[in-house]
PDB file of N, CA and C in Angstrom:
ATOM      1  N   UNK A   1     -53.004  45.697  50.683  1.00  0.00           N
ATOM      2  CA  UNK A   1     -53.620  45.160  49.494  1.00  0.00           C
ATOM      3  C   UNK A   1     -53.630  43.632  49.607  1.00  0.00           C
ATOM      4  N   UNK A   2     -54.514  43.037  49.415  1.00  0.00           N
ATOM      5  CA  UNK A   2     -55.083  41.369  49.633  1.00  0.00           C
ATOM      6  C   UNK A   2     -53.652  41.155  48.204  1.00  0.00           C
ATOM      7  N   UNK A   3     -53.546  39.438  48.115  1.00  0.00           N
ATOM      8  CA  UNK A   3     -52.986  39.123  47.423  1.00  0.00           C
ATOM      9  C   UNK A   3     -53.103  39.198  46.279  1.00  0.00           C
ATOM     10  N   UNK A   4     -54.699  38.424  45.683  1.00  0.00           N
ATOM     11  CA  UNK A   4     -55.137  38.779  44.644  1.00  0.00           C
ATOM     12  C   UNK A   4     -55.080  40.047  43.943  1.00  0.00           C
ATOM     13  N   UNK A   5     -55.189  40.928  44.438  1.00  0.00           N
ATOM     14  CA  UNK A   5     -55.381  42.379  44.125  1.00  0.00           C
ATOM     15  C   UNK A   5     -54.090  42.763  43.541  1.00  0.00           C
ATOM     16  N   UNK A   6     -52.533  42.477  44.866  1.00  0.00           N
ATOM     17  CA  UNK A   6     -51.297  42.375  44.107  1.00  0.00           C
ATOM     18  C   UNK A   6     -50.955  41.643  43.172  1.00  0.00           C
ATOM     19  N   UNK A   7     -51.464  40.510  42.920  1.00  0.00           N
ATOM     20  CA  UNK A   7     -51.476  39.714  41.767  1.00  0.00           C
ATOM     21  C   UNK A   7     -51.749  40.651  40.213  1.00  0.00           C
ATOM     22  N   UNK A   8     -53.188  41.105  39.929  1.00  0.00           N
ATOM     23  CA  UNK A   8     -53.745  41.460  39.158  1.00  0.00           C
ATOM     24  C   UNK A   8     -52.631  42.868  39.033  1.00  0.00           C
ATOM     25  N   UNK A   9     -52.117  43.327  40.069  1.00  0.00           N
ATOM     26  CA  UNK A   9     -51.831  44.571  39.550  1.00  0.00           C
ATOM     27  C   UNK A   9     -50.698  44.416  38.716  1.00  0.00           C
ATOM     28  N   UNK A  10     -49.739  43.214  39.488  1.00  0.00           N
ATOM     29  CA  UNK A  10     -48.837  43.577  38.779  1.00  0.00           C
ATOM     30  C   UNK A  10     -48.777  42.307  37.161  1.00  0.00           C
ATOM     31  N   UNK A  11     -49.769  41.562  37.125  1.00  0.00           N
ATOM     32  CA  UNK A  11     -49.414  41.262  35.568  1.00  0.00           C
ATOM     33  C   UNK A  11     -50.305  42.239  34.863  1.00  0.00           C
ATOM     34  N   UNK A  12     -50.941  43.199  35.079  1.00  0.00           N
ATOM     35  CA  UNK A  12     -51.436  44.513  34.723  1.00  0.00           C
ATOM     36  C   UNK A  12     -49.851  45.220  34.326  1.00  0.00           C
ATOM     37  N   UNK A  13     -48.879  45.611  35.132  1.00  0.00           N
ATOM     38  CA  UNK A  13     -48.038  46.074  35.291  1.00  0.00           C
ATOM     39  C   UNK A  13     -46.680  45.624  34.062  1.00  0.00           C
ATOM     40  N   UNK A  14     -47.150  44.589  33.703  1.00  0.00           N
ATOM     41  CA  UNK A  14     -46.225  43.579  33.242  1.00  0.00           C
ATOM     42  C   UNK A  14     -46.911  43.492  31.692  1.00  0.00           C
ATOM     43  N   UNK A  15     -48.044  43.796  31.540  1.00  0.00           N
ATOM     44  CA  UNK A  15     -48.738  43.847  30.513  1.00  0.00           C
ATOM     45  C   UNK A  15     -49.312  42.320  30.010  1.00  0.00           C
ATOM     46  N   UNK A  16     -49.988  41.778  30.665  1.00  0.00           N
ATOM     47  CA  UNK A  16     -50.402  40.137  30.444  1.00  0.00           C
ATOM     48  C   UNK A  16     -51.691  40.195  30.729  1.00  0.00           C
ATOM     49  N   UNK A  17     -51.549  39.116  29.950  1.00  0.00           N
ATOM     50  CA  UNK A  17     -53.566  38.524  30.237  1.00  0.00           C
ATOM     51  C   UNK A  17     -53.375  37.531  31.026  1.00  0.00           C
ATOM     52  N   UNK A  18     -54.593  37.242  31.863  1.00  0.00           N
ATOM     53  CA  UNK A  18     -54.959  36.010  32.514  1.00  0.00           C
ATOM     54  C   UNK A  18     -54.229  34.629  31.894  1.00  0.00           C
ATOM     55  N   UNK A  19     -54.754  34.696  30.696  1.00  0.00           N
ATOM     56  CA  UNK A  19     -54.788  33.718  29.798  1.00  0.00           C
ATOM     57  C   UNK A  19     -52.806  33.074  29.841  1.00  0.00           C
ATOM     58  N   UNK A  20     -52.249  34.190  29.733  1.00  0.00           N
ATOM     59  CA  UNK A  20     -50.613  33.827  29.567  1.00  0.00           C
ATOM     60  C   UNK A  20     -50.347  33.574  30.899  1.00  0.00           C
ATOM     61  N   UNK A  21     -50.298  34.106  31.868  1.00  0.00           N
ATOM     62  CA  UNK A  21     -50.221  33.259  32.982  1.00  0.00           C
ATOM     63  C   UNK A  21     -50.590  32.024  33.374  1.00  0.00           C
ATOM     64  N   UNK A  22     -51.924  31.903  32.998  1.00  0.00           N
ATOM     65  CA  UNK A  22     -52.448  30.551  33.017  1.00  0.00           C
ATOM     66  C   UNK A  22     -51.833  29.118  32.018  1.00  0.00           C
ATOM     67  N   UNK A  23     -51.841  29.627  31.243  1.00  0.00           N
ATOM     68  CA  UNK A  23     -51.122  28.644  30.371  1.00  0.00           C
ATOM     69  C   UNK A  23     -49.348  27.999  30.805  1.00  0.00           C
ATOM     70  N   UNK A  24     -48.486  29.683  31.458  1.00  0.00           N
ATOM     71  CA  UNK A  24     -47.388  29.091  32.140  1.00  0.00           C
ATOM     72  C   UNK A  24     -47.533  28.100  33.180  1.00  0.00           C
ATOM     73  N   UNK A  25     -48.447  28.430  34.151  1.00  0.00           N
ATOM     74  CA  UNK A  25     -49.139  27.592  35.310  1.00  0.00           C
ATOM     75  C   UNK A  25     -49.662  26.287  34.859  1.00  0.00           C
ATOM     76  N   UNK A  26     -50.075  26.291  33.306  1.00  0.00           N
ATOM     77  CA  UNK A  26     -50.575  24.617  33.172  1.00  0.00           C
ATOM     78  C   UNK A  26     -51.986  24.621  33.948  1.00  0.00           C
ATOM     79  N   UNK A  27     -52.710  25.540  33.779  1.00  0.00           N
ATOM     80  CA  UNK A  27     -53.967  26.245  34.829  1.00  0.00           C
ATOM     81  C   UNK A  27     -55.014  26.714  34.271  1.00  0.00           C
ATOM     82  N   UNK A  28     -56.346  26.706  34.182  1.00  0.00           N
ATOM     83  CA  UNK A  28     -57.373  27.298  33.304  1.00  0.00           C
ATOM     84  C   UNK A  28     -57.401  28.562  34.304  1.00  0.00           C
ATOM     85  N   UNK A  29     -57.878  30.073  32.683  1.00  0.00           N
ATOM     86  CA  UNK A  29     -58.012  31.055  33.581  1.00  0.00           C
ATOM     87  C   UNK A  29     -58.960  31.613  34.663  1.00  0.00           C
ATOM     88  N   UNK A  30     -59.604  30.328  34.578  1.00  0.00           N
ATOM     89  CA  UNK A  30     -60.760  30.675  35.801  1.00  0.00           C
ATOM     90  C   UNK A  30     -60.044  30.532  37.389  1.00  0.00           C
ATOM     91  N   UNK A  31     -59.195  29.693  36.714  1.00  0.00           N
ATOM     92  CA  UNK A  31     -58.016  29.650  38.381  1.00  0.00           C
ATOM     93  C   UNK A  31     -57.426  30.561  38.565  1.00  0.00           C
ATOM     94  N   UNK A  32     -57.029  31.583  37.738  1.00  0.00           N
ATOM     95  CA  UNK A  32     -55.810  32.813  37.480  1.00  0.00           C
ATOM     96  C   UNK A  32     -57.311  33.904  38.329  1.00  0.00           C
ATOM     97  N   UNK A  33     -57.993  33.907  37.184  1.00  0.00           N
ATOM     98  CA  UNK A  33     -59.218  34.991  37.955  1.00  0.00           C
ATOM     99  C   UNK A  33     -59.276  34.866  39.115  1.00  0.00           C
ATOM    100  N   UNK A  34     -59.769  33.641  39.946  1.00  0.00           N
ATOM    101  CA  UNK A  34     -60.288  33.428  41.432  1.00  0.00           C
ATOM    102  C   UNK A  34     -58.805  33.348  42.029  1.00  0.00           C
ATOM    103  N   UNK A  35     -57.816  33.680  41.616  1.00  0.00           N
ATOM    104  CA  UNK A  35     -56.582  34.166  42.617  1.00  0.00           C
ATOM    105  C   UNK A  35     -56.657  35.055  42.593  1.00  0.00           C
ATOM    106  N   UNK A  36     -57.439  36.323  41.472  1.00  0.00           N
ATOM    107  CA  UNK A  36     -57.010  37.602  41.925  1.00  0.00           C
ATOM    108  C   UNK A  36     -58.181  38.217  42.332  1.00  0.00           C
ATOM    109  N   UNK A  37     -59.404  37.625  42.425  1.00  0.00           N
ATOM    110  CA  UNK A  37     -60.355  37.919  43.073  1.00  0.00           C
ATOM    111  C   UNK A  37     -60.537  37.275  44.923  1.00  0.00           C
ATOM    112  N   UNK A  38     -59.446  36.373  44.896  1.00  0.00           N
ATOM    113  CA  UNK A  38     -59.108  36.313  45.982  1.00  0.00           C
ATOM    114  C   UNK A  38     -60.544  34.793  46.678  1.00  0.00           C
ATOM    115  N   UNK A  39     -60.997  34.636  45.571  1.00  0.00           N
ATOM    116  CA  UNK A  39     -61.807  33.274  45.901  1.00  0.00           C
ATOM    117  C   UNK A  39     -60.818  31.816  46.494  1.00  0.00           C
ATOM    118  N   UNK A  40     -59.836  32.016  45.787  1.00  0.00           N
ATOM    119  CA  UNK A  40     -58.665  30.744  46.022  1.00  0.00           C
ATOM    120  C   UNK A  40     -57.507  31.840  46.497  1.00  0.00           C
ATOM    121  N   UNK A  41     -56.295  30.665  46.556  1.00  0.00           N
ATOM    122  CA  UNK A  41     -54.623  30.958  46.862  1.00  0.00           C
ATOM    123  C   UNK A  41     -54.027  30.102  46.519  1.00  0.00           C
ATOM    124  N   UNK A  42     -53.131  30.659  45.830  1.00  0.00           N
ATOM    125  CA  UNK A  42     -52.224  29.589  45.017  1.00  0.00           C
ATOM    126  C   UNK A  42     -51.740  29.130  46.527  1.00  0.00           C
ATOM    127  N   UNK A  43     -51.585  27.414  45.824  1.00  0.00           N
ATOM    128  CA  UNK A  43     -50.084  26.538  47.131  1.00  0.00           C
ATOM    129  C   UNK A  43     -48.794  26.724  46.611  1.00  0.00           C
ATOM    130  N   UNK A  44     -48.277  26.080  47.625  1.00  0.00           N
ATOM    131  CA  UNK A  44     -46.445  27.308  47.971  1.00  0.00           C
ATOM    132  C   UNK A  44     -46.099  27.052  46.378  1.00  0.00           C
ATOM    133  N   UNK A  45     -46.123  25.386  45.972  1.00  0.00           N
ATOM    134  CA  UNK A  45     -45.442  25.241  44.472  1.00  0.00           C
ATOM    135  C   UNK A  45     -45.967  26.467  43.376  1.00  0.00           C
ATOM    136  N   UNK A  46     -47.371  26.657  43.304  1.00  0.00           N
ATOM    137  CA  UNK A  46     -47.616  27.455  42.464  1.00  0.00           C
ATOM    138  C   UNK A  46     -47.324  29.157  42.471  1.00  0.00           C
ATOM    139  N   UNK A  47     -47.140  29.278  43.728  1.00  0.00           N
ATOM    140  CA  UNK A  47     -46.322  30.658  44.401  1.00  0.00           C
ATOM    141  C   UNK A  47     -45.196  30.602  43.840  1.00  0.00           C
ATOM    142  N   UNK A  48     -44.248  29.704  43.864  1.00  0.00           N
ATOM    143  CA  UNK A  48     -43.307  29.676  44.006  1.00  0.00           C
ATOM    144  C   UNK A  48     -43.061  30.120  42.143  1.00  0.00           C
ATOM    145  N   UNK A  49     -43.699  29.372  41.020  1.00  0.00           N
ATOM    146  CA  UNK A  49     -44.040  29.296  39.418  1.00  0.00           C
ATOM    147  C   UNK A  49     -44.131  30.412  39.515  1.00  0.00           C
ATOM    148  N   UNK A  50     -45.315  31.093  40.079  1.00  0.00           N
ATOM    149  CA  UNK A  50     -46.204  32.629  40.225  1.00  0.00           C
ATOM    150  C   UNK A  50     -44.437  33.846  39.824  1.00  0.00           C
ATOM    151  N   UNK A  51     -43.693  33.540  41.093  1.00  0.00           N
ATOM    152  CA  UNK A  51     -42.632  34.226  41.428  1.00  0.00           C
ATOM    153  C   UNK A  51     -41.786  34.321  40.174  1.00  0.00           C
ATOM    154  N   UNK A  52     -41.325  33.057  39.739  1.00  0.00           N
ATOM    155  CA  UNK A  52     -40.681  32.757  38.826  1.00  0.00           C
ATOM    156  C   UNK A  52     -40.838  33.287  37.420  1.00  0.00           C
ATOM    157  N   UNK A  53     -42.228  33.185  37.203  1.00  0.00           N
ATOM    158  CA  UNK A  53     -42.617  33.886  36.210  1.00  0.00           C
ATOM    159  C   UNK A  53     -42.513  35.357  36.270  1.00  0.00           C
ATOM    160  N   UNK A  54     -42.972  35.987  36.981  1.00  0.00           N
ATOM    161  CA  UNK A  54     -42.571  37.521  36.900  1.00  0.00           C
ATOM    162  C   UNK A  54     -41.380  37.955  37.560  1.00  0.00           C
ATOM    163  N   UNK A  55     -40.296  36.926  37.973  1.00  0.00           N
ATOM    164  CA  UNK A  55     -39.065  37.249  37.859  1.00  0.00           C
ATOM    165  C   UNK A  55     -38.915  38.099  39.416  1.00  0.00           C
ATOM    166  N   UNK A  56     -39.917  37.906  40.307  1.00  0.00           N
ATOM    167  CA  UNK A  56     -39.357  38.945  41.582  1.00  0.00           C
ATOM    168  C   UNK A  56     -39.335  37.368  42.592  1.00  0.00           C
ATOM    169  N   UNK A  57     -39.247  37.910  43.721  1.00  0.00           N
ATOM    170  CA  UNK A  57     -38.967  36.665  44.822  1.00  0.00           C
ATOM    171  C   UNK A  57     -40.304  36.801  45.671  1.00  0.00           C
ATOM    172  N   UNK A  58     -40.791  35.676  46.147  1.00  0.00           N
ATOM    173  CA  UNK A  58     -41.624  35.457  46.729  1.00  0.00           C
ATOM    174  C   UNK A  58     -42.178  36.158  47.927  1.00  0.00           C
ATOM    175  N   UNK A  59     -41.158  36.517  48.510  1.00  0.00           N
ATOM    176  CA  UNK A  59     -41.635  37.617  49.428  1.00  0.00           C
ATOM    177  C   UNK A  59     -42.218  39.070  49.259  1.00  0.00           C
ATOM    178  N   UNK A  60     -41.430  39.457  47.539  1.00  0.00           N
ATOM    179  CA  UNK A  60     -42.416  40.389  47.029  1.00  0.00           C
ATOM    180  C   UNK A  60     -43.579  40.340  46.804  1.00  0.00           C
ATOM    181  N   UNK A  61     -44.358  38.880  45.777  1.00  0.00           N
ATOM    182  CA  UNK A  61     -45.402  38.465  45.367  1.00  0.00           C
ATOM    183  C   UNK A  61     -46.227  38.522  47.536  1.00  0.00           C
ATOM    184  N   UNK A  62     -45.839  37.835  48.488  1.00  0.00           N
ATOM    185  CA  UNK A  62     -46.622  38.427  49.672  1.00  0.00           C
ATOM    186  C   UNK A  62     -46.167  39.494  49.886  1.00  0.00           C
ATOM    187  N   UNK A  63     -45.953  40.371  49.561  1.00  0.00           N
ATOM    188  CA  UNK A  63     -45.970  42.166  50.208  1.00  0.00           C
ATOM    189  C   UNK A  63     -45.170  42.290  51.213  1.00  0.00           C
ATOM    190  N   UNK A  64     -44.358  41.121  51.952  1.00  0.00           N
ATOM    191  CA  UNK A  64     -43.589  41.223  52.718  1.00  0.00           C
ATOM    192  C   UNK A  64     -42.260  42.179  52.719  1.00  0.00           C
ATOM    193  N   UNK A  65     -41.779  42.435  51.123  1.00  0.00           N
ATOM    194  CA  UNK A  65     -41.124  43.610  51.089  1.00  0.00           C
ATOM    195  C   UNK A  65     -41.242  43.961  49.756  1.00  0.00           C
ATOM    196  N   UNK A  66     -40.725  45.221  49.435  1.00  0.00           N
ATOM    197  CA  UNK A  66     -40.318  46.305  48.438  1.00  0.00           C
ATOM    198  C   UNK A  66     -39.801  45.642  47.010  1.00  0.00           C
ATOM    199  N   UNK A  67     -39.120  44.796  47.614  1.00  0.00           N
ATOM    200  CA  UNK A  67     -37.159  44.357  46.804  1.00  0.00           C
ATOM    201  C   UNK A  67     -37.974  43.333  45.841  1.00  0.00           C
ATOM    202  N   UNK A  68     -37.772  43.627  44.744  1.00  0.00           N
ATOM    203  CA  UNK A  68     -38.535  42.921  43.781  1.00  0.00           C
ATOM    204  C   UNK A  68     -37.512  41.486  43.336  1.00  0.00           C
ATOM    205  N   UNK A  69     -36.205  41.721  43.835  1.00  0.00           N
ATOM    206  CA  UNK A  69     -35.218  40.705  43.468  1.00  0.00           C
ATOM    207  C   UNK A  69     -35.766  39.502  43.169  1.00  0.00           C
ATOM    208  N   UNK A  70     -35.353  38.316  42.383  1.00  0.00           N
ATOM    209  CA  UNK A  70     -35.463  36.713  42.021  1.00  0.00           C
ATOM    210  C   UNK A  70     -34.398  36.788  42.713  1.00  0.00           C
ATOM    211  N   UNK A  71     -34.297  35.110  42.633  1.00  0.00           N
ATOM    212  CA  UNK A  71     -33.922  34.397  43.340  1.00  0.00           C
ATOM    213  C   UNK A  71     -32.502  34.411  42.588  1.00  0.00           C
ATOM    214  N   UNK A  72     -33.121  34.534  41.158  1.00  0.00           N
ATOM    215  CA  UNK A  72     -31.830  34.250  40.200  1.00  0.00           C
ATOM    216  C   UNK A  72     -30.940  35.199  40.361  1.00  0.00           C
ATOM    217  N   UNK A  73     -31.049  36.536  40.204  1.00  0.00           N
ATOM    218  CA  UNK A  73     -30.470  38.025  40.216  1.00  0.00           C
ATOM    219  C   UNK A  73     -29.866  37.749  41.450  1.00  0.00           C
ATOM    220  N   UNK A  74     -30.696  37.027  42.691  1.00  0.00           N
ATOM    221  CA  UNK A  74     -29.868  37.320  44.482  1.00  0.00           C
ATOM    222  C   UNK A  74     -28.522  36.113  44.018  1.00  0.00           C
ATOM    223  N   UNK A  75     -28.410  35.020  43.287  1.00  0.00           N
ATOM    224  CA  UNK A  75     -27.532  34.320  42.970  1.00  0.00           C
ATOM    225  C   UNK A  75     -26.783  34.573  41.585  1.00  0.00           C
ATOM    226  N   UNK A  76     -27.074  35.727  41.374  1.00  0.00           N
ATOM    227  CA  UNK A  76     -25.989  36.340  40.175  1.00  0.00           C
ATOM    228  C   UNK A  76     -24.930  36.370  41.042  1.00  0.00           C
ATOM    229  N   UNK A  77     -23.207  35.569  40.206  1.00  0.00           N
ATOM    230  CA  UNK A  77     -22.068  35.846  40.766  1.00  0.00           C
ATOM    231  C   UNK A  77     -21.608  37.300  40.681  1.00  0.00           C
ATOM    232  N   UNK A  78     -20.549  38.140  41.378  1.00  0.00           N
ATOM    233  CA  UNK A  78     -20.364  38.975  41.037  1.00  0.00           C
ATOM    234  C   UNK A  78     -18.826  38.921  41.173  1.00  0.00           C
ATOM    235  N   UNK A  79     -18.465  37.863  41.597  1.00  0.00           N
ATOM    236  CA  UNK A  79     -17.012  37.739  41.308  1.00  0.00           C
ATOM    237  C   UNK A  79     -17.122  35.907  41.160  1.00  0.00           C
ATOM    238  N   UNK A  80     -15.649  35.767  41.784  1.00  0.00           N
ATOM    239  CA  UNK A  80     -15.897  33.653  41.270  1.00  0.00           C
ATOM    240  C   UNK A  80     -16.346  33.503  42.783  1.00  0.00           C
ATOM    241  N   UNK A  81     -16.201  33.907  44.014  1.00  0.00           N
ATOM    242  CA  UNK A  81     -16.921  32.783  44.822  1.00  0.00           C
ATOM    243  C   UNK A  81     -17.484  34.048  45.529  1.00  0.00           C
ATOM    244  N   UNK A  82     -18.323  34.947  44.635  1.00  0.00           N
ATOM    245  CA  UNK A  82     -18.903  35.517  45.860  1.00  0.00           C
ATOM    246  C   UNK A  82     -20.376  35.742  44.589  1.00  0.00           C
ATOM    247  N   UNK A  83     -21.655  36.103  45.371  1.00  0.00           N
ATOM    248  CA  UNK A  83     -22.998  35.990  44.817  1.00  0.00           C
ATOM    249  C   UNK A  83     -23.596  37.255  45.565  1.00  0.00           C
ATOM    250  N   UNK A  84     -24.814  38.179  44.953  1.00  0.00           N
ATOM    251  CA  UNK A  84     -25.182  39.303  45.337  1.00  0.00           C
ATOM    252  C   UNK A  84     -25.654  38.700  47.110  1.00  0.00           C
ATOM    253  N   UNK A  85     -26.198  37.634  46.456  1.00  0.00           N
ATOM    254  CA  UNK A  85     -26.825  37.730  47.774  1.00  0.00           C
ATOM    255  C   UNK A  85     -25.471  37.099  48.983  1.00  0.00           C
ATOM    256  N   UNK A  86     -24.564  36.638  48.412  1.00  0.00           N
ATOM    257  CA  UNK A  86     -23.528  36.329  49.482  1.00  0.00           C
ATOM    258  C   UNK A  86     -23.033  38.220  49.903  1.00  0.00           C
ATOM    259  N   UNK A  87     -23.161  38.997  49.043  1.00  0.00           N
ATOM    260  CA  UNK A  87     -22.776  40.696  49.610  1.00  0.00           C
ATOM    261  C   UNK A  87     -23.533  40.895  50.360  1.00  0.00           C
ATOM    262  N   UNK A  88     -25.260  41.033  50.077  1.00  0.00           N
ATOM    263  CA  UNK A  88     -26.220  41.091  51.507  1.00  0.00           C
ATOM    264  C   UNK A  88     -25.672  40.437  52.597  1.00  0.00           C
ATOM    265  N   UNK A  89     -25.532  39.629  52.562  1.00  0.00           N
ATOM    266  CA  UNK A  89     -25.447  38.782  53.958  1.00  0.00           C
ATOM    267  C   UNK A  89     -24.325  39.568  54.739  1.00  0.00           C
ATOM    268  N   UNK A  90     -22.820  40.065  53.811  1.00  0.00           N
ATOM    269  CA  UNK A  90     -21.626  40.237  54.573  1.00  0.00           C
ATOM    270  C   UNK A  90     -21.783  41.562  54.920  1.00  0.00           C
ATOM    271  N   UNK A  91     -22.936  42.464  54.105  1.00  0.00           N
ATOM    272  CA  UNK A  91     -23.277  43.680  54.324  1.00  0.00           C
ATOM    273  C   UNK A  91     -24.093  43.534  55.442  1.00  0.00           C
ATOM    274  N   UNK A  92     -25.091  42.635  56.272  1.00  0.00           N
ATOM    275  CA  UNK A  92     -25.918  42.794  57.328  1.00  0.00           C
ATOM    276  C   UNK A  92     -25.135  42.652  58.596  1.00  0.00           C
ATOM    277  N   UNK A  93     -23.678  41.605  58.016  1.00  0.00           N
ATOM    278  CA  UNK A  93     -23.164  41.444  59.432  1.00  0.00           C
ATOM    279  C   UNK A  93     -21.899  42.355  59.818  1.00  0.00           C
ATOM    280  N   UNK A  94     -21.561  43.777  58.909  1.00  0.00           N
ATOM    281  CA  UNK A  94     -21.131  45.322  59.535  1.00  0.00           C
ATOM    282  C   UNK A  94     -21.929  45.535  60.514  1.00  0.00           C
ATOM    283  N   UNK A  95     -20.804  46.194  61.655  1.00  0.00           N
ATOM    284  CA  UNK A  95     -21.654  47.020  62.826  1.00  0.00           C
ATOM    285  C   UNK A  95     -21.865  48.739  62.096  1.00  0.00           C
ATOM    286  N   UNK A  96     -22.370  49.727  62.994  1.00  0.00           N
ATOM    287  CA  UNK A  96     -22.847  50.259  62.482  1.00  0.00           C
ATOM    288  C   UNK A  96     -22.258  51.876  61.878  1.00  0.00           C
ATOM    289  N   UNK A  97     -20.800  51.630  62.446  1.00  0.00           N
ATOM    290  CA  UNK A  97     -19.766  52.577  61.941  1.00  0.00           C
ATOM    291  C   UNK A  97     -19.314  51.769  60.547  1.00  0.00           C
ATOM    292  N   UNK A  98     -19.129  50.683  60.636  1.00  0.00           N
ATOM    293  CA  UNK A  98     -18.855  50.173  59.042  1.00  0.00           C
ATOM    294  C   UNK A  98     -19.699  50.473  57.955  1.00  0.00           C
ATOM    295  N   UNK A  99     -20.734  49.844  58.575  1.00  0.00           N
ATOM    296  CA  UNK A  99     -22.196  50.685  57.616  1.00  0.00           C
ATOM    297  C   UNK A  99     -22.105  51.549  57.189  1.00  0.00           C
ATOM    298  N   UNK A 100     -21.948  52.393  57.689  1.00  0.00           N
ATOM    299  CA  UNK A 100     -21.744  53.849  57.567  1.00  0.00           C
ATOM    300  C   UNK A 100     -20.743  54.326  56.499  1.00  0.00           C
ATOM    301  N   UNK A 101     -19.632  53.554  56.887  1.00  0.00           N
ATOM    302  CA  UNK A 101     -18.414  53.498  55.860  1.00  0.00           C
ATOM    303  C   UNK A 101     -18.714  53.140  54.605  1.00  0.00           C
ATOM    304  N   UNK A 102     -19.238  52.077  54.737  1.00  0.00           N
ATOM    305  CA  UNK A 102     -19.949  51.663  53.035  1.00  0.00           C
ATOM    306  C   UNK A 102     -20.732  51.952  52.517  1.00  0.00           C
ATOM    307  N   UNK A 103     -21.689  52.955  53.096  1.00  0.00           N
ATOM    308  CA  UNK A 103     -22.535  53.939  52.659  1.00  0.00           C
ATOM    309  C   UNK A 103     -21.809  55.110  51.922  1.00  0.00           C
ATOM    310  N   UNK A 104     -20.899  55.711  52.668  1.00  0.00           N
ATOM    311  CA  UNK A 104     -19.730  57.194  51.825  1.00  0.00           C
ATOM    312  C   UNK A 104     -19.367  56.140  50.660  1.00  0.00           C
ATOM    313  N   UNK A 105     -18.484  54.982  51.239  1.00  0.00           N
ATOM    314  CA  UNK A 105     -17.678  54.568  49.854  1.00  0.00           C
ATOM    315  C   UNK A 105     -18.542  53.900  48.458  1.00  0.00           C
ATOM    316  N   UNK A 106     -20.112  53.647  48.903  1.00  0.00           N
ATOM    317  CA  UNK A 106     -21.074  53.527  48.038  1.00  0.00           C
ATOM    318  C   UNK A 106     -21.195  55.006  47.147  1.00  0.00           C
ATOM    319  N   UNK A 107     -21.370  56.053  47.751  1.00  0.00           N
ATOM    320  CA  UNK A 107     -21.490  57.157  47.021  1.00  0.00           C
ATOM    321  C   UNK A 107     -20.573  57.833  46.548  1.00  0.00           C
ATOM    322  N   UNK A 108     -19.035  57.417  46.552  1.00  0.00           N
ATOM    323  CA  UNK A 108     -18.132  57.368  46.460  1.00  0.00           C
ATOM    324  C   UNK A 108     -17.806  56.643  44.960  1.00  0.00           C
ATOM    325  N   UNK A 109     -18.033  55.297  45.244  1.00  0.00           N
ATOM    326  CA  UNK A 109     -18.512  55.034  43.883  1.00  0.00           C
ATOM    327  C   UNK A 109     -18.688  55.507  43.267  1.00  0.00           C
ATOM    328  N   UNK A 110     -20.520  55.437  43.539  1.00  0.00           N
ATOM    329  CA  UNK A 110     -21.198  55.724  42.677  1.00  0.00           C
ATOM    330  C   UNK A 110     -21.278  57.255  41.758  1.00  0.00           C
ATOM    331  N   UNK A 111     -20.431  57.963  42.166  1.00  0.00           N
ATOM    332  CA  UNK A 111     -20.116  59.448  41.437  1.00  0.00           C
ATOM    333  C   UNK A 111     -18.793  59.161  40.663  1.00  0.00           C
ATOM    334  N   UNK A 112     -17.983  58.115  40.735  1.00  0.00           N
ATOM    335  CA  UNK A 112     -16.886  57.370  39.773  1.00  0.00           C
ATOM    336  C   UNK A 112     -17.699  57.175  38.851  1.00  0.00           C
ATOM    337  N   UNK A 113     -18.425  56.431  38.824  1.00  0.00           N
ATOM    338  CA  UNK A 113     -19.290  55.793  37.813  1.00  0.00           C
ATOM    339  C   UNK A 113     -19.828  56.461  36.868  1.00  0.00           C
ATOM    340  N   UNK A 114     -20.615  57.891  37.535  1.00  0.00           N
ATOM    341  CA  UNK A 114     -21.387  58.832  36.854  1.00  0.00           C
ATOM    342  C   UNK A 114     -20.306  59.505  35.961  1.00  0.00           C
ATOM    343  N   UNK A 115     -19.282  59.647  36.970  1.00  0.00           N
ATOM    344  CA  UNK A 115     -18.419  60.446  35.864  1.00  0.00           C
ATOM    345  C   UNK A 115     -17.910  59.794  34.717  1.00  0.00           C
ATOM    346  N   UNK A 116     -17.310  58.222  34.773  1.00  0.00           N
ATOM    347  CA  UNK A 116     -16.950  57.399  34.028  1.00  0.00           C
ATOM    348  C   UNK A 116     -17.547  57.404  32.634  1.00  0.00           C
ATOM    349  N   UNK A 117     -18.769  56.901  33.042  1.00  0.00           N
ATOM    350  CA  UNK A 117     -19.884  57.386  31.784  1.00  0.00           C
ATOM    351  C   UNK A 117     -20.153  58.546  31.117  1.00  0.00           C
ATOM    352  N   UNK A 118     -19.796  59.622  31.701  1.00  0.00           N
ATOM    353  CA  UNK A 118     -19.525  60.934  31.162  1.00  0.00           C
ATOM    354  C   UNK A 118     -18.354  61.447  30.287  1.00  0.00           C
ATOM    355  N   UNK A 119     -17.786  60.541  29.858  1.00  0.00           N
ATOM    356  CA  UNK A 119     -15.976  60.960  29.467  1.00  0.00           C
ATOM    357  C   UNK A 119     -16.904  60.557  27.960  1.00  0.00           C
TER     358      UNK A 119
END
């Protein structure tokens, strides 16, 4: 799917008009249209607003992946000196029996949890 196209879908998705985007952007909606008709492309700064505004990370807005994460959510603390995205990182650098390990003790968890909420 071209950019534009992901654009439109997802403030479709999000339930917005042209118009509210444009106005966050400081942008007439004829600029919002010809991004999602794919006449223009936003530059990185306005990508970057684009992102911000619908709250996923930039690599989602290019299709580069799935993971809808911000930037903000990947820098949510989850203890005092550690950040989600400081767990990605310590999670990529397990070999692949550890992985593995934290995969059981993920589901391991995560059936604590289910039950937790169940009491």
């Amino acid at each position: 799917m071209e950019f534009g196209e992901f654009l439109a879908k997802l403030r479709k998705e999000k339930g917005l008009l042209q118009r509210e985007v444009a106005n966050y952007l400081q942008v007439t909606v004829a600029t919002i249209s010809n991004y999602e008709k794919g006449v223009h492309s936003p530059d990185l700064n306005t990508l970057i607003k684009l992102a911000d505004f619908f709250d996923v990370s930039t690599d989602y807005l290019l299709q580069r992946t799935d993971y809808k994460a911000s930037i903000s959510s990947l820098n949510k603390p989850l203890a005092a000196d550690c950040s989600i995205s400081d767990l990605l990182n310590m999670t990529l650098e397990l070999d692949q029996r550890n992985m593995e390990a934290l995969l059981d003790y993920y589901e391991l968890l995560a059936l604590r949890n289910s039950v937790g909420r169940g009491k």
